[in-house]
C-alpha atoms as a PDB file:
ATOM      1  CA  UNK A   1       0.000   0.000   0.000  1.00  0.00           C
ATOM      2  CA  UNK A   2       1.693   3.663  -0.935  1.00  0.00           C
ATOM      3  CA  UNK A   3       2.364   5.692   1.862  1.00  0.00           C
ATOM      4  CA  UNK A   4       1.893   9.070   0.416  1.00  0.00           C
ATOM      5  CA  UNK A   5      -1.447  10.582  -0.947  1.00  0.00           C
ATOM      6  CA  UNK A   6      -3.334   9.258  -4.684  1.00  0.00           C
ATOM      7  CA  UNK A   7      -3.423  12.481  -6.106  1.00  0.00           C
ATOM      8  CA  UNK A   8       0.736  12.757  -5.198  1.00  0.00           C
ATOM      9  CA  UNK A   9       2.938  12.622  -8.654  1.00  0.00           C
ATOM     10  CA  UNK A  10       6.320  11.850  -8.971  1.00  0.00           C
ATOM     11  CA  UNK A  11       6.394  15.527 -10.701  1.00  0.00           C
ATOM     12  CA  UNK A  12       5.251  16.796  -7.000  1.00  0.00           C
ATOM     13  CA  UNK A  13       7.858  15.319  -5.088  1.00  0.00           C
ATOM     14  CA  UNK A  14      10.666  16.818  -7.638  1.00  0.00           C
ATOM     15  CA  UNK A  15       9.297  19.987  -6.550  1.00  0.00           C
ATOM     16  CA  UNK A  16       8.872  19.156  -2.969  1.00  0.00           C
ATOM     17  CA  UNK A  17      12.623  18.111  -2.742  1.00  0.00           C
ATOM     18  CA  UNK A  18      13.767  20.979  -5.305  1.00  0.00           C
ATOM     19  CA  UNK A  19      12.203  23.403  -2.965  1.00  0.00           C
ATOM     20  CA  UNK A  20      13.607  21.559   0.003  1.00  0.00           C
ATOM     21  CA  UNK A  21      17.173  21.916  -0.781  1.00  0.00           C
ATOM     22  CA  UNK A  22      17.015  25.512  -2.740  1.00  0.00           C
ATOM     23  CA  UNK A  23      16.158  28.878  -0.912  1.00  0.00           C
ATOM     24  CA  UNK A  24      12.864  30.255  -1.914  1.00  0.00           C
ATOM     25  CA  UNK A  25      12.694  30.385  -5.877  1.00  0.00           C
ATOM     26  CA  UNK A  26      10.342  31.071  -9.300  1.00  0.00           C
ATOM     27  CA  UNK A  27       8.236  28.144 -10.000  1.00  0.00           C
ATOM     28  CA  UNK A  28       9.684  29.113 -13.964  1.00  0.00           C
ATOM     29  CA  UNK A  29      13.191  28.636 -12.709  1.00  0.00           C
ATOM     30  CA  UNK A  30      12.066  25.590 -10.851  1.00  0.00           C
ATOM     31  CA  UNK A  31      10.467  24.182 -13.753  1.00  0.00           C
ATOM     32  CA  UNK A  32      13.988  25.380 -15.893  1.00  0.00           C
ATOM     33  CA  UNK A  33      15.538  23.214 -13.528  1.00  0.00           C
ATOM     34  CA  UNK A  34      13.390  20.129 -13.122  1.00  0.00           C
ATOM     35  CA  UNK A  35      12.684  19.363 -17.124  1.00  0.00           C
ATOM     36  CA  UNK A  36       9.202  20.123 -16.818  1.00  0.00           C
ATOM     37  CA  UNK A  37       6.497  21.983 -18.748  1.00  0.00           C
ATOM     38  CA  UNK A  38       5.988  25.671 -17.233  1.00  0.00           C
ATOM     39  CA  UNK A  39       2.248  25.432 -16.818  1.00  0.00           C
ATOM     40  CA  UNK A  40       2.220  22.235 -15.385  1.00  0.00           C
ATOM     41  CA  UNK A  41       4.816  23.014 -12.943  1.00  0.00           C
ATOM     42  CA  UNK A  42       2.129  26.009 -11.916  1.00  0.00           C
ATOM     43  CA  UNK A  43      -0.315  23.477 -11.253  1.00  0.00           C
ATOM     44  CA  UNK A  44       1.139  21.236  -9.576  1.00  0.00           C
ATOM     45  CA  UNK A  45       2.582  23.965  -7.321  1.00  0.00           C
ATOM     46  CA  UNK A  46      -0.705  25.380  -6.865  1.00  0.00           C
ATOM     47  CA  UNK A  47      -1.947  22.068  -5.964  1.00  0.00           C
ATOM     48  CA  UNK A  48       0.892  21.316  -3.557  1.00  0.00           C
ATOM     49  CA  UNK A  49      -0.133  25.439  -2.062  1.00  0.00           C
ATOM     50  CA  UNK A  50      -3.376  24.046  -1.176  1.00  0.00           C
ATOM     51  CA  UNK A  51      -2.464  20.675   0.433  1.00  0.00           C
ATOM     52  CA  UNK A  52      -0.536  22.855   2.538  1.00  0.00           C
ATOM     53  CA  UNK A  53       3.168  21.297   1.024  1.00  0.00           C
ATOM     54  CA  UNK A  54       4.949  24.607  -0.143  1.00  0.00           C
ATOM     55  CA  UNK A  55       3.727  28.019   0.499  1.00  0.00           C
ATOM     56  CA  UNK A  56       4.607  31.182  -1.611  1.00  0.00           C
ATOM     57  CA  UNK A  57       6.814  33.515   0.637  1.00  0.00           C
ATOM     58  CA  UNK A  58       6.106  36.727  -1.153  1.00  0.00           C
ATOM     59  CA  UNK A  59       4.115  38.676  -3.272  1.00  0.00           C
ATOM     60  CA  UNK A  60       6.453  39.861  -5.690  1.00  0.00           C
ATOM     61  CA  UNK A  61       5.823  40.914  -9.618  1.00  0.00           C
ATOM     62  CA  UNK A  62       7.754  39.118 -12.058  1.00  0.00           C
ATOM     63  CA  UNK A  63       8.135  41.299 -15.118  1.00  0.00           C
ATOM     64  CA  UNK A  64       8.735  40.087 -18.809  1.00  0.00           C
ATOM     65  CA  UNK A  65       9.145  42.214 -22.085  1.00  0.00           C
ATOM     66  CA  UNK A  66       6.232  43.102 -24.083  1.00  0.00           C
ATOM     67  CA  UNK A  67       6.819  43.343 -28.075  1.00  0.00           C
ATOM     68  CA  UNK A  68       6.799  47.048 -27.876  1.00  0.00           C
ATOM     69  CA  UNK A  69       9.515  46.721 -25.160  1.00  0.00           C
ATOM     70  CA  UNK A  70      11.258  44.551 -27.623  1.00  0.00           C
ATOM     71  CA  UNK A  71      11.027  46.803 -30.485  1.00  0.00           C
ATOM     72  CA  UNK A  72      12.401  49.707 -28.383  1.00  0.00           C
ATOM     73  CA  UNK A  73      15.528  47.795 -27.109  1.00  0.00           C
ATOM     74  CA  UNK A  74      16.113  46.948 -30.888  1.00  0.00           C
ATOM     75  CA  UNK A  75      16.321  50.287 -31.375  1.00  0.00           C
ATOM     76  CA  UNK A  76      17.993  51.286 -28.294  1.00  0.00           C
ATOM     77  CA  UNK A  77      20.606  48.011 -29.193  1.00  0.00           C
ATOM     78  CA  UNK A  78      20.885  49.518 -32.787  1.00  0.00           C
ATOM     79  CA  UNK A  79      22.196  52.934 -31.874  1.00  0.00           C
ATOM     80  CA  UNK A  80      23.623  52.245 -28.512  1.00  0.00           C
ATOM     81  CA  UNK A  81      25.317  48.809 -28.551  1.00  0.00           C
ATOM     82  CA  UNK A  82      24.200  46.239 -26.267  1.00  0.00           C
ATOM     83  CA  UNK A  83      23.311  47.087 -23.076  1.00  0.00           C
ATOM     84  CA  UNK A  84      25.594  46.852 -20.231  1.00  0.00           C
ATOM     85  CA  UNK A  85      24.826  45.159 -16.829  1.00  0.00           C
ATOM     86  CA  UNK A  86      25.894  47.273 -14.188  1.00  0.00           C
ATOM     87  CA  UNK A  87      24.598  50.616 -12.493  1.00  0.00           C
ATOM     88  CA  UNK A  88      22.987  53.394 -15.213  1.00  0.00           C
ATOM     89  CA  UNK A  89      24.378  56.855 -15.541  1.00  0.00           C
ATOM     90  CA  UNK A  90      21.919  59.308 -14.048  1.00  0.00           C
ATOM     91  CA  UNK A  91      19.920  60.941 -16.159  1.00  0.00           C
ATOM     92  CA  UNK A  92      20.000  64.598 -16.434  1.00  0.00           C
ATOM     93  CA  UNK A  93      17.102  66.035 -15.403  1.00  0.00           C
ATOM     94  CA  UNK A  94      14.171  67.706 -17.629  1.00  0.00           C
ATOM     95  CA  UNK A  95      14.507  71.309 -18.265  1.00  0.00           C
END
């Protein structure tokens, strides 16, 4: 007889243990990580959420780039160069 719950996948317990042994994380990154599909990942973290197995530990907004973003840093990338990680120049201010 299993010991753990029916509804339990072996998908779940990759998560369990991933989020066992690594701080707090993205379930994207998490999914990155553990080979599996993005929005199943979601669900089964959702599903884990409400079993009471993982808990989210913030409330933070996780941006991406829309296509008009996209088409602006093309043009930025065009005249600039490629952007350069590290602290921006201050920007002189309106007059």
């Amino acid at each position: 007889m299993s010991r753990h719950a029916d509804w339990l996948r072996r998908a779940d317990a990759a998560i369990l243990q991933y989020f066992a042994h690594e701080k707090p994380d993205y379930v994207p990154l998490a999914a990155s990580r553990l080979g599996l599909e993005l929005e199943y990942a979601q669900r089964r973290c959702e599903k884990l959420a409400d079993e009471g197995l993982i808990e989210p530990v913030s409330h933070e907004v996780v941006y991406r780039t829309t296509e008009l973003g996209e088409q602006v840093l093309a043009t930025y990338t065009e005249s600039e160069g490629e952007p350069q990680p590290g602290h921006a120049s201050v920007e002189p201010a309106p007059q």
